[in-house]
N, C-alpha and C. Protein backbone atom coordinates (compact mmCIF):
# COMPACT_ATOMS: atom_id res chain seq x y z
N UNK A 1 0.84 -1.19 0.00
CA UNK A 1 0.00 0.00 0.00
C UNK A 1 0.88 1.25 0.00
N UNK A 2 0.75 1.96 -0.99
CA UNK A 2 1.42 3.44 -0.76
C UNK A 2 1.06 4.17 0.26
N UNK A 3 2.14 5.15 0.45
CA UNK A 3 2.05 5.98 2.23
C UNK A 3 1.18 7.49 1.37
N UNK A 4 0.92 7.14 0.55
CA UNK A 4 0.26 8.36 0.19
C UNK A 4 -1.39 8.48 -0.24
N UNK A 5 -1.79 9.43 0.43
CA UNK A 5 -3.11 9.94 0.45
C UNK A 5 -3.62 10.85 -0.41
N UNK A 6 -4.62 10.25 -1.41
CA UNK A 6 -5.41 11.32 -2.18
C UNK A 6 -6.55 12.20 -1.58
N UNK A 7 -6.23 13.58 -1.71
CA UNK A 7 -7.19 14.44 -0.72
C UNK A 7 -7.90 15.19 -1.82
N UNK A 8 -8.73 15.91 -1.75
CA UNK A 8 -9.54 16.71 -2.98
C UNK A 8 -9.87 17.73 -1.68
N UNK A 9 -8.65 18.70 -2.66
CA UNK A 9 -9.40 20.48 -2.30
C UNK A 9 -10.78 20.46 -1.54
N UNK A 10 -11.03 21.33 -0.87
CA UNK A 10 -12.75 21.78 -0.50
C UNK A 10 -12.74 23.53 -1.15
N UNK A 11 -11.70 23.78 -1.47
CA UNK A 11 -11.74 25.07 -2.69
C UNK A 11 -11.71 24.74 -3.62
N UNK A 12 -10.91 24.54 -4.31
CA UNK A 12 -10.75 24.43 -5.75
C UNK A 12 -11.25 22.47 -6.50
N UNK A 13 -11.39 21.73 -5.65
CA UNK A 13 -11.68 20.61 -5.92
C UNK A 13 -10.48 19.44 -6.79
N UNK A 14 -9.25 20.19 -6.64
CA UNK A 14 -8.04 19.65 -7.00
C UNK A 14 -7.81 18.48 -6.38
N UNK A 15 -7.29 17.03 -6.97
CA UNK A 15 -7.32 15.85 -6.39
C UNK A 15 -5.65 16.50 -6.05
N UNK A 16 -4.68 16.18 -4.26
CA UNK A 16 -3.88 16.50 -4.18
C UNK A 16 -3.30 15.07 -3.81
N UNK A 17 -2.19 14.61 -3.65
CA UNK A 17 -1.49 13.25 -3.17
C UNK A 17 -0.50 14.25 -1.75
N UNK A 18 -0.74 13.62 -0.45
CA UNK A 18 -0.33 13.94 0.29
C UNK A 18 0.28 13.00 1.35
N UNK A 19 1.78 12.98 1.87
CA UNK A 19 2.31 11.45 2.36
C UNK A 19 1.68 11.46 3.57
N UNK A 20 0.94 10.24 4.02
CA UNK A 20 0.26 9.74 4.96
C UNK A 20 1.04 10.47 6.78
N UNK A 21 1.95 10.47 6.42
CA UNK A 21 2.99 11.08 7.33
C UNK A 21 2.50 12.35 7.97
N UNK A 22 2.54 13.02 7.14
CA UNK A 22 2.45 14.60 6.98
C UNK A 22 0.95 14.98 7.07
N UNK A 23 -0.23 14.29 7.26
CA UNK A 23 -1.50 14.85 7.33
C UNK A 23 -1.83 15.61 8.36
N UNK A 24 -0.76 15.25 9.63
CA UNK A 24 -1.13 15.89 10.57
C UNK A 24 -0.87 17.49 10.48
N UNK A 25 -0.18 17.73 9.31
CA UNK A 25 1.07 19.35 9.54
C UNK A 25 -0.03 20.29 8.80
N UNK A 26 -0.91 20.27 8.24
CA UNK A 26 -1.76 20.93 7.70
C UNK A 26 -1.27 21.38 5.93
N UNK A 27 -1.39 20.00 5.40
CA UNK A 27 -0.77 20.15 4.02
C UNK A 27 -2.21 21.39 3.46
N UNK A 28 -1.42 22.01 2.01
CA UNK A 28 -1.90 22.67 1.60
C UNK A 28 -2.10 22.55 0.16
N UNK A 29 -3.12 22.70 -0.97
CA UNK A 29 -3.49 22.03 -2.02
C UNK A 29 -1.95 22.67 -2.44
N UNK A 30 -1.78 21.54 -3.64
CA UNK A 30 -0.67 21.94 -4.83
C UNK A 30 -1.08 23.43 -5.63
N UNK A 31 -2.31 23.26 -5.91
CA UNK A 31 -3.03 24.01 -7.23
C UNK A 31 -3.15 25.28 -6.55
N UNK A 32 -4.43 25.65 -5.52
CA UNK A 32 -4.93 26.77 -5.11
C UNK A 32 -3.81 27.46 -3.56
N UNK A 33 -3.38 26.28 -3.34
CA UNK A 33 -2.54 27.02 -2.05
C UNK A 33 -3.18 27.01 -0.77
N UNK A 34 -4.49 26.32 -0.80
CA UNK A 34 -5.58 27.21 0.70
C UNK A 34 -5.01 25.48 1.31
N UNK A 35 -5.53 25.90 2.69
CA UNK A 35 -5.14 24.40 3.42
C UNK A 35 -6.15 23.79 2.85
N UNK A 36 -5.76 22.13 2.86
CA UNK A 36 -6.67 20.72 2.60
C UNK A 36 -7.71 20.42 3.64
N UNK A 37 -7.64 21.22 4.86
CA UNK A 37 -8.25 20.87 5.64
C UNK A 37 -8.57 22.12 6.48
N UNK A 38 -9.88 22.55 6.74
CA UNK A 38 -10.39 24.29 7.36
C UNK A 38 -11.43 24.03 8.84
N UNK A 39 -10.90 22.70 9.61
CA UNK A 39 -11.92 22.64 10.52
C UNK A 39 -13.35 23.09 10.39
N UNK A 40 -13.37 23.18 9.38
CA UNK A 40 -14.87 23.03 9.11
C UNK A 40 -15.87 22.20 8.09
N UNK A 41 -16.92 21.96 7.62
CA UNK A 41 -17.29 21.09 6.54
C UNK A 41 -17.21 21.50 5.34
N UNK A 42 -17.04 20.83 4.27
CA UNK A 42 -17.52 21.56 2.98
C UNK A 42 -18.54 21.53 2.06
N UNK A 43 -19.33 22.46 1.81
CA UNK A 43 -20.12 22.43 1.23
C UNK A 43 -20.52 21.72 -0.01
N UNK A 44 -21.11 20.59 -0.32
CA UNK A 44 -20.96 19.77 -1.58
C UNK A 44 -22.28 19.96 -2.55
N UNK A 45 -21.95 20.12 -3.91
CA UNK A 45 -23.34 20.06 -4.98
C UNK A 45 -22.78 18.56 -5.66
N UNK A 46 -23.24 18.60 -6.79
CA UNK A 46 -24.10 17.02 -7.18
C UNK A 46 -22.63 17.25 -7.58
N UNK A 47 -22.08 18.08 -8.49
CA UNK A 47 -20.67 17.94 -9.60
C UNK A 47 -19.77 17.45 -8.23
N UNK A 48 -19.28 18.16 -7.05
CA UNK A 48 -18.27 18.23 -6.30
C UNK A 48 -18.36 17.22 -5.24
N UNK A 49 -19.62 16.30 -4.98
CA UNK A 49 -19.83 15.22 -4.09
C UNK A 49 -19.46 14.12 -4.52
N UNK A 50 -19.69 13.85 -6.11
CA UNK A 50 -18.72 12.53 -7.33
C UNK A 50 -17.13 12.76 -6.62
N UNK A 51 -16.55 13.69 -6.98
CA UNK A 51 -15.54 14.41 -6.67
C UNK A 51 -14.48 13.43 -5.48
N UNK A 52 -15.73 14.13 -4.40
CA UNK A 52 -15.04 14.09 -2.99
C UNK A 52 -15.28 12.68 -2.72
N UNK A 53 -16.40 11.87 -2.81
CA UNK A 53 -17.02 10.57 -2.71
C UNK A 53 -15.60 9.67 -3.35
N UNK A 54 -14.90 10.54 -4.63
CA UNK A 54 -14.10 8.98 -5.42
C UNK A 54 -12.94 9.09 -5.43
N UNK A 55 -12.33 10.52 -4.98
CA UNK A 55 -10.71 10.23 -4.55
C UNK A 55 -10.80 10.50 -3.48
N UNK A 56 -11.44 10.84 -2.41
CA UNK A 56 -10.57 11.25 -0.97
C UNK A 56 -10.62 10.23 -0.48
N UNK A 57 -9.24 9.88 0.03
CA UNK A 57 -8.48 8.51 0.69
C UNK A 57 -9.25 8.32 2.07
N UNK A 58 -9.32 9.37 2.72
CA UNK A 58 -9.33 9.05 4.13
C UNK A 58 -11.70 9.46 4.21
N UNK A 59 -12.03 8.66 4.96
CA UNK A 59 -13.50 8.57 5.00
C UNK A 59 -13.93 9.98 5.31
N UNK A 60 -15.23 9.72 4.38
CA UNK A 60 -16.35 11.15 4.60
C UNK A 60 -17.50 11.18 5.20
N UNK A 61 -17.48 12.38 5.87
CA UNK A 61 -18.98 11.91 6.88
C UNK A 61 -20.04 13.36 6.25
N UNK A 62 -21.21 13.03 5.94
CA UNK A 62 -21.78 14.30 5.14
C UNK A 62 -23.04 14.27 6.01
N UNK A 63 -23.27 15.92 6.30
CA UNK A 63 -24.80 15.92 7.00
C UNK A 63 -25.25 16.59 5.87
N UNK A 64 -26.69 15.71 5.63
CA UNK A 64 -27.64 15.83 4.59
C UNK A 64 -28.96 16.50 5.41
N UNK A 65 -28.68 18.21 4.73
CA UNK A 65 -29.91 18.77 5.61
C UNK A 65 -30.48 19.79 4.95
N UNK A 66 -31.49 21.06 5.20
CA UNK A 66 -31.83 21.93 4.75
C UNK A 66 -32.11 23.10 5.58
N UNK A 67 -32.22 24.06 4.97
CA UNK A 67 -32.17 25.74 5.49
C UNK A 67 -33.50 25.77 6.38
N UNK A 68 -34.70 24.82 6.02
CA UNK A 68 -35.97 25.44 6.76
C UNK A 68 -35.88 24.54 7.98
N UNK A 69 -34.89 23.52 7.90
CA UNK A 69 -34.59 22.67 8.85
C UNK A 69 -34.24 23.01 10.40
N UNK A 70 -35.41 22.85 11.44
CA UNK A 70 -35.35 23.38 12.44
C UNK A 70 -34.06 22.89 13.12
N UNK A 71 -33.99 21.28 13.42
CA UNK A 71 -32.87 20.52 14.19
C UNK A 71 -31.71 20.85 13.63
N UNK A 72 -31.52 20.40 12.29
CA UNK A 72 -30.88 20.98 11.03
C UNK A 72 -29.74 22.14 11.79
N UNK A 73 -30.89 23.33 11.59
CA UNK A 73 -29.70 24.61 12.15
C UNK A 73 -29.25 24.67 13.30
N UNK A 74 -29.82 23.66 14.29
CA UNK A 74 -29.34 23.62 15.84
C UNK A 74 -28.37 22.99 15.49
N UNK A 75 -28.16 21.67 15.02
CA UNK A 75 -27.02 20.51 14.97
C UNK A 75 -25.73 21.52 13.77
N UNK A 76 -25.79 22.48 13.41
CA UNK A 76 -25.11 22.94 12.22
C UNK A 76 -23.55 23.71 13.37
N UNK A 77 -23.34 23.98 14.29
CA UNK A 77 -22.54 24.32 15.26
C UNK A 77 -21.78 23.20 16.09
N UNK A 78 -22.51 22.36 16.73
CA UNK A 78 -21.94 21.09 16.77
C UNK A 78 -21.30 20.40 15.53
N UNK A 79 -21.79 20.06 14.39
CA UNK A 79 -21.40 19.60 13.52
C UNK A 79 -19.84 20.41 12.82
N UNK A 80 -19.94 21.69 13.09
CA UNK A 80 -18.44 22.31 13.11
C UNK A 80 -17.51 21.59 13.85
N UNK A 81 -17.94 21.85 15.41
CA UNK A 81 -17.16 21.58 16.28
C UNK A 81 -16.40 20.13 15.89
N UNK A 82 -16.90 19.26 15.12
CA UNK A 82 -17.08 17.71 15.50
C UNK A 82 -15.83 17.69 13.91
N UNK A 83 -16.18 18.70 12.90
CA UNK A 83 -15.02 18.61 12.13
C UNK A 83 -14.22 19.60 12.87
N UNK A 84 -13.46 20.46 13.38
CA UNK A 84 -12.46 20.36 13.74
C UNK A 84 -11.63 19.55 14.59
N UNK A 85 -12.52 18.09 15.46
CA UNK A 85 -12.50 17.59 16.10
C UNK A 85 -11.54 16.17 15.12
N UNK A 86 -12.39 16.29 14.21
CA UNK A 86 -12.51 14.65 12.91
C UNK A 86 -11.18 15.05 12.09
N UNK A 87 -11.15 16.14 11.55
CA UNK A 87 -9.87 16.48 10.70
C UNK A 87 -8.50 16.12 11.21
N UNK A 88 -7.85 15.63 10.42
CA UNK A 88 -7.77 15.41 9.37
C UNK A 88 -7.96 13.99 8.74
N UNK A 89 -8.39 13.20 9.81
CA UNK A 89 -8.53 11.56 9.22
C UNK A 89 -9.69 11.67 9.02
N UNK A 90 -10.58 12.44 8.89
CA UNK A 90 -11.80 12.31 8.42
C UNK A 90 -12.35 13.86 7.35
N UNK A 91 -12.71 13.33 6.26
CA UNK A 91 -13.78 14.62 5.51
C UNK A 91 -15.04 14.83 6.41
N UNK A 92 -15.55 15.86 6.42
CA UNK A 92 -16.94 16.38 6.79
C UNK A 92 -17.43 17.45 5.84
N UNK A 93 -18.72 16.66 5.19
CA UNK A 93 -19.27 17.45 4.11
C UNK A 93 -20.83 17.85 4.69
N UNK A 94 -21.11 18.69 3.69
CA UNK A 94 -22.50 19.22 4.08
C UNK A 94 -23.27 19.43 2.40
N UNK A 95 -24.75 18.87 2.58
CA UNK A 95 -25.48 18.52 1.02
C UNK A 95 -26.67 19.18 1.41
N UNK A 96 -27.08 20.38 1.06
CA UNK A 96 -28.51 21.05 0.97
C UNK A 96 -29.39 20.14 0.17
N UNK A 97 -30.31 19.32 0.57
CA UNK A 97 -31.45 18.73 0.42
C UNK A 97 -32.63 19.33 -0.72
N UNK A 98 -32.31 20.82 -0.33
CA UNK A 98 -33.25 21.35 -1.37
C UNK A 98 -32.88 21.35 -2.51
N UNK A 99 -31.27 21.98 -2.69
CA UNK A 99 -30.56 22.34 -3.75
C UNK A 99 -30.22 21.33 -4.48
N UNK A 100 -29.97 20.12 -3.30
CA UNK A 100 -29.67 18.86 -4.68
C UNK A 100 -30.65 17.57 -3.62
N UNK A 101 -32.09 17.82 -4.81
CA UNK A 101 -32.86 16.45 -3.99
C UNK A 101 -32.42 15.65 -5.34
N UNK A 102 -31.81 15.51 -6.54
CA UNK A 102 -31.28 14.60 -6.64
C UNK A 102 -30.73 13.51 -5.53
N UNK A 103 -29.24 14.21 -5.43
CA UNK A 103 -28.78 13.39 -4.27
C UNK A 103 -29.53 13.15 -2.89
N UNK A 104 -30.24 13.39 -2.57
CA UNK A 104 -31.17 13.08 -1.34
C UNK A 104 -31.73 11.85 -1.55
N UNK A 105 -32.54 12.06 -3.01
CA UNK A 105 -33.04 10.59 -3.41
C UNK A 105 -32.54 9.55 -3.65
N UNK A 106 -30.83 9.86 -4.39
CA UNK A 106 -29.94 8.78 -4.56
C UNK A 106 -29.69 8.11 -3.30
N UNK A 107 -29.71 8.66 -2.12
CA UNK A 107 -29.27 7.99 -0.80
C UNK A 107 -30.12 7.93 0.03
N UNK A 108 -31.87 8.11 -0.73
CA UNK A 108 -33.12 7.70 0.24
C UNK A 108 -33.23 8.13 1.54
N UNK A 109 -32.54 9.54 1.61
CA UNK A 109 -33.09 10.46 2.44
C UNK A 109 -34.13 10.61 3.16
N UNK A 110 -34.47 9.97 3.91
CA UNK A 110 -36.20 10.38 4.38
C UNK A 110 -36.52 11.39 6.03
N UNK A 111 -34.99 11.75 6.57
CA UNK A 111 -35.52 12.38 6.95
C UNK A 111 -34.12 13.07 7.54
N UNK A 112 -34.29 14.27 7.85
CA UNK A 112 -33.28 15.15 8.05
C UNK A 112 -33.27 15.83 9.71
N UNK A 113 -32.19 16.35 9.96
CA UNK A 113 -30.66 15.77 9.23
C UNK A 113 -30.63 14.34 9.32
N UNK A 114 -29.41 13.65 8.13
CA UNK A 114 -29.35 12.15 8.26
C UNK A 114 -27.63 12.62 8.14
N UNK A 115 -26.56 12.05 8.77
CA UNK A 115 -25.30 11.59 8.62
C UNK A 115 -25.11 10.34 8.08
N UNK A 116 -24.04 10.31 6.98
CA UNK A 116 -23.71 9.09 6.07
C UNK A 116 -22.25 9.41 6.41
N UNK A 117 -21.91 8.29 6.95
CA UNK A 117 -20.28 8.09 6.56
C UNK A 117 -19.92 7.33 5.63
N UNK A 118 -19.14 7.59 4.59
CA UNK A 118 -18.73 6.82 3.51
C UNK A 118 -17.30 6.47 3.63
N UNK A 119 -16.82 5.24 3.26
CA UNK A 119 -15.51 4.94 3.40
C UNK A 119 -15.28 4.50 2.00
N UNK A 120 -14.01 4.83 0.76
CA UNK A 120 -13.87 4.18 -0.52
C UNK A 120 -15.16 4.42 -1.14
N UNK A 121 -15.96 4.98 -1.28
CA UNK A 121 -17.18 5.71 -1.94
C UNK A 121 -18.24 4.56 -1.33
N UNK A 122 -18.36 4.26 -0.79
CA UNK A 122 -19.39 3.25 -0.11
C UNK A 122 -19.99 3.96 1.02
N UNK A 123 -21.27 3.73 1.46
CA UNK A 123 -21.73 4.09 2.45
C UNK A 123 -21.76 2.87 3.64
N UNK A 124 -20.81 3.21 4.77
CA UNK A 124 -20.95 2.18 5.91
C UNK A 124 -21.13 2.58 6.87
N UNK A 125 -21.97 4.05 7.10
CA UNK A 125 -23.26 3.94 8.58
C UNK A 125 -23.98 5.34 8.25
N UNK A 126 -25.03 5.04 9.09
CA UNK A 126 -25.95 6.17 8.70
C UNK A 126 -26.77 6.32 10.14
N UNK A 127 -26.61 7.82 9.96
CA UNK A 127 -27.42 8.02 11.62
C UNK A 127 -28.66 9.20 11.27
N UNK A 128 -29.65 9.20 11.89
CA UNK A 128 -30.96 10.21 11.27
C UNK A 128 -31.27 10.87 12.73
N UNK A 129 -31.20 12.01 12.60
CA UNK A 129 -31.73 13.22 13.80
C UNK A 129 -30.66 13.86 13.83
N UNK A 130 -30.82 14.70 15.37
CA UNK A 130 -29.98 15.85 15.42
C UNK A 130 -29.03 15.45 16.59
N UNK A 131 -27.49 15.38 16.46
CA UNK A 131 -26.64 14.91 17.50
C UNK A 131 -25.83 16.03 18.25
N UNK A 132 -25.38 15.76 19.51
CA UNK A 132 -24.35 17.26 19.59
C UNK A 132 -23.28 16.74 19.52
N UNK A 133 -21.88 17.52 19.34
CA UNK A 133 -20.60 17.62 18.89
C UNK A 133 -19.81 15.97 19.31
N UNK A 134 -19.85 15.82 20.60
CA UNK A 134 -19.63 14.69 21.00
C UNK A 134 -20.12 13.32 20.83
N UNK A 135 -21.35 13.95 20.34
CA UNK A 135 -22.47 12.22 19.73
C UNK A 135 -21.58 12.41 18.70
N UNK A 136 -21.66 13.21 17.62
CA UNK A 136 -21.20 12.99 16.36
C UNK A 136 -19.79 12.76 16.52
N UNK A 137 -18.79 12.80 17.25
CA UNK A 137 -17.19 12.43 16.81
C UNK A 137 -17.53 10.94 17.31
N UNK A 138 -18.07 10.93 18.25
CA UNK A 138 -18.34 9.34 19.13
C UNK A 138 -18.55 8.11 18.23
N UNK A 139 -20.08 8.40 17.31
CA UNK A 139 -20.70 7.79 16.65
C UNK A 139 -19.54 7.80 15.26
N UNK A 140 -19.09 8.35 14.92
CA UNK A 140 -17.99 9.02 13.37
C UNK A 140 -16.86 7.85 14.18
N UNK A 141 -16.59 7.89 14.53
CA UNK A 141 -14.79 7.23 15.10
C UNK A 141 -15.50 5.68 15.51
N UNK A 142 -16.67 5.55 15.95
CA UNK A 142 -16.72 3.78 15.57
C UNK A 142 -17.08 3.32 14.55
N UNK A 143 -17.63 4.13 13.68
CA UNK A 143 -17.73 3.37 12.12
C UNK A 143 -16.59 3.74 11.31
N UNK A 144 -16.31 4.49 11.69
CA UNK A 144 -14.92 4.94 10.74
C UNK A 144 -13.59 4.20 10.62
């Protein structure tokens, strides 16, 4: 197995190779320059979720939610906290429901917020409601 990790930008969406070593130092894309990693989530549409879903090496955890979403905007602060918590062995993405119910439907969404952790573009756990910072690293680090 190579010591190296494919990461994809959350700016520019640049696939970067970064040595497994070094994830902790806060590598920074080749292309755009911004760090690979912003303690916070990134925002994903239908083009940039293919993206992040099929090269990033290390697992993604995405809260699938929306703006009118009452729990939604409560859990949206915790869910920060929980990526600066997860980074850098873990992605944390975020998928507006409204903006892309494509993808909502592709992953049978039924009720929000839902967390999907994906490992190798696969989905291997899924949690539905609203968690605080510590549910979510808790629940993220045993499926992960």
């Amino acid at each position: 197995m190579s010591d190296a990790l494919h990461l994809v930008c959350p700016h520019c969406h640049a696939v970067n190779r970064v040595p497994a070593a070094r994830l902790a130092e806060q590598p920074r894309c080749g292309q755009c320059h911004h760090p690979l990693f912003a303690a916070r989530p990134v925002e994903l549409t239908a083009t940039t979720f293919e993206k992040h879903l099929n090269h990033n090496d290390v697992p993604m955890l995405v809260d699938f939610w929306a703006p009118w979403c009452g729990p939604c905007r409560m859990m949206a602060p915790a869910y920060e906290q929980a990526a600066a918590r997860l980074e850098p062995r873990m992605r944390l993405a975020k998928v507006d429901t409204e903006q892309e119910q494509n993808l909502a439907a592709r992953f049978g969404i039924r009720s929000i917020p839902t967390l999907i952790l994906f490992r190798e573009g696969r989905e291997v756990a899924r949690q539905a409601g609203a968690l605080g910072a510590a549910d979510i690293v808790r629940w993220a680090q045993a499926h992960g």
